[in-house]
Protein backbone atom coordinates (compact mmCIF):
# COMPACT_ATOMS: atom_id res chain seq x y z
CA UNK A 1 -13.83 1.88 -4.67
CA UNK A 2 -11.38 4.56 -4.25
CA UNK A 3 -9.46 4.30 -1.02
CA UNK A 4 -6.19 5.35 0.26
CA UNK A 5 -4.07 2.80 2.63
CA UNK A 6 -1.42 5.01 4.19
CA UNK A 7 0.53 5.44 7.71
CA UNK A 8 -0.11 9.18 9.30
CA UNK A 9 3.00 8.87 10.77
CA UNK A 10 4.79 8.69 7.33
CA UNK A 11 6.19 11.73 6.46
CA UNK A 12 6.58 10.26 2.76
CA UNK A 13 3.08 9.12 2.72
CA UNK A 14 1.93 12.44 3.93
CA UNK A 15 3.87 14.59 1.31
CA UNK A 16 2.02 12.16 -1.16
CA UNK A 17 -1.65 12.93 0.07
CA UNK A 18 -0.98 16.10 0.12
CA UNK A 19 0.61 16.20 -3.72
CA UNK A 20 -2.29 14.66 -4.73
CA UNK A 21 -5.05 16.27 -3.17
CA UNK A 22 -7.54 14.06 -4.02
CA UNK A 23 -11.17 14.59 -4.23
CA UNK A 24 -13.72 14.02 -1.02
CA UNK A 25 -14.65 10.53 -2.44
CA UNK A 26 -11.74 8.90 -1.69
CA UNK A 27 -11.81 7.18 1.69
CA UNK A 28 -8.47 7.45 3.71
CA UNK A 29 -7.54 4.62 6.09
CA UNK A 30 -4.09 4.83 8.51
CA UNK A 31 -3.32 1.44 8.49
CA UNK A 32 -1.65 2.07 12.10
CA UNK A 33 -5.12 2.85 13.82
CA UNK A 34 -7.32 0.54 12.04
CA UNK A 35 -5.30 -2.67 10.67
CA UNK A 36 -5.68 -3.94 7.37
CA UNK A 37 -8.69 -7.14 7.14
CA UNK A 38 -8.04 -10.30 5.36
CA UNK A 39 -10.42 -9.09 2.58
CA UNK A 40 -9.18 -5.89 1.93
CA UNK A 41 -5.68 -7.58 1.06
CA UNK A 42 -7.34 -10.10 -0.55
CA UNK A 43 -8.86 -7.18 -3.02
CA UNK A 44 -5.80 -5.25 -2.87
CA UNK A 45 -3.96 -8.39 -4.43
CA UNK A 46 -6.72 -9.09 -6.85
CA UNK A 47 -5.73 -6.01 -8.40
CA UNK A 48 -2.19 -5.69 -8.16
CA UNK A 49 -1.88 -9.76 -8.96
CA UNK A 50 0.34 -10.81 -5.75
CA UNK A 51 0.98 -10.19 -2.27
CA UNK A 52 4.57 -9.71 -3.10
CA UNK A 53 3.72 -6.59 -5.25
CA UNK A 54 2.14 -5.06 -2.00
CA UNK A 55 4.92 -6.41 0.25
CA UNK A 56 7.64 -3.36 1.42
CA UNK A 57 11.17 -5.11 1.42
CA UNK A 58 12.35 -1.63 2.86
CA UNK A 59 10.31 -2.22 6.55
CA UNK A 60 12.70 -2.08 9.07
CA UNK A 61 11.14 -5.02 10.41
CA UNK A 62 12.27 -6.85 7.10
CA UNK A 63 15.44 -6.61 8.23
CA UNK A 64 15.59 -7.27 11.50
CA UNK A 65 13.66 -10.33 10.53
CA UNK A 66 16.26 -11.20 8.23
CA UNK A 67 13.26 -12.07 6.00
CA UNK A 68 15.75 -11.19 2.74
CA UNK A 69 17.93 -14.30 3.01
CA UNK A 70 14.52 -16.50 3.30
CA UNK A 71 12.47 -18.04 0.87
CA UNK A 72 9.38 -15.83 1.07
CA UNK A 73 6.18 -17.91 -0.67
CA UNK A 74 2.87 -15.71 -1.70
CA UNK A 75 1.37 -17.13 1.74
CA UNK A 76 4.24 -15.86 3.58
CA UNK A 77 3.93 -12.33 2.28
CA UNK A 78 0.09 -12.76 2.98
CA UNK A 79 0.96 -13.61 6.67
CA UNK A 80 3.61 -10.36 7.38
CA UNK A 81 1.31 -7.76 5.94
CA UNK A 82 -1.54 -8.73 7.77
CA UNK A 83 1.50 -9.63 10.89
CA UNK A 84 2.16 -5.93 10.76
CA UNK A 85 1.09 -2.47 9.30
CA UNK A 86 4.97 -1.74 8.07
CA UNK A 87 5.47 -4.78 5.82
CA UNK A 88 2.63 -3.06 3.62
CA UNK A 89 4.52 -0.84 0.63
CA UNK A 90 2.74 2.44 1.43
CA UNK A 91 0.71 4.10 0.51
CA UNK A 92 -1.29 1.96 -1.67
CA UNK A 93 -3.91 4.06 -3.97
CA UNK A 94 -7.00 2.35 -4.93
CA UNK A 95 -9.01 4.51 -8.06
CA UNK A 96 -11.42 1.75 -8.95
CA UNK A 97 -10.08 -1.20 -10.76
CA UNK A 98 -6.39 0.35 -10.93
CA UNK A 99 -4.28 0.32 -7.95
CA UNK A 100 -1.15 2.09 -7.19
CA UNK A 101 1.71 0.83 -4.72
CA UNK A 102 4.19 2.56 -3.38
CA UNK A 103 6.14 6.06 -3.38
CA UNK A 104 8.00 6.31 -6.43
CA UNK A 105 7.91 9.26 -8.52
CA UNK A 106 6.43 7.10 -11.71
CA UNK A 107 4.02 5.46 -8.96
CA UNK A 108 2.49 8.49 -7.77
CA UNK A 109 2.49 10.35 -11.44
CA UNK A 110 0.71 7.62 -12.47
CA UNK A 111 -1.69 7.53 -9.67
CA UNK A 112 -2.90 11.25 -9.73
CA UNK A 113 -3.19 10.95 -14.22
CA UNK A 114 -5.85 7.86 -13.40
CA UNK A 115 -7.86 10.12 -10.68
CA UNK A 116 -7.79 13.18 -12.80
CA UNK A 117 -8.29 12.04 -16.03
CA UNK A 118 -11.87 11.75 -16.23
């Protein structure tokens, strides 16, 4: 699979897409418009290894949850991503088996070396 999770209305996620220009195959989804299904977590966190990993401690909602000074379990970070689109650390790059999460610079480096590579 090769899939892009990203919000349209992320002007970070946007400067990323368009960085990477990625080929036609890769299937785009705005997480905003059509929400994220238990099964396409459950793959995301196959490959990454936990929801935590795909979990965005920087959502404004994280804060006003005051989620930080709570003792978040795997479940919990399950629950809040599929709760809401902005708890998911965007954008998250799928190129097969490898997955990519996040914005850093090392992140997205890393991302467009696996999709070009071949």
């Amino acid at each position: 699979m090769k899939k892009v999770y990203y919000l349209k209305t992320c002007s970070t996620c946007i400067r990323i897409l368009k960085d990477l220009d990625l080929p036609s195959k890769f299937i785009l989804q705005d997480i905003k418009k059509e929400e994220i299904t238990v099964t396409q977590l459950e793959q995301m966190k196959e490959l990454s290894g936990s929801y935590e990993s795909l979990f965005s401690k920087r959502s404004k909602l994280y804060k006003e949850m005051d989620l930080k000074n709570q003792q978040l379990e795997e479940r919990d970070y399950k629950h809040y991503i599929l709760d809401h689109y902005t708890f998911l650390n965007r954008p998250v790059i799928i190129n097969g088996n490898q997955i990519f999460i996040g914005n850093s610079k090392k992140t997205v480096e890393a991302a467009k070396t696996a999709i070009y590579s071949k």
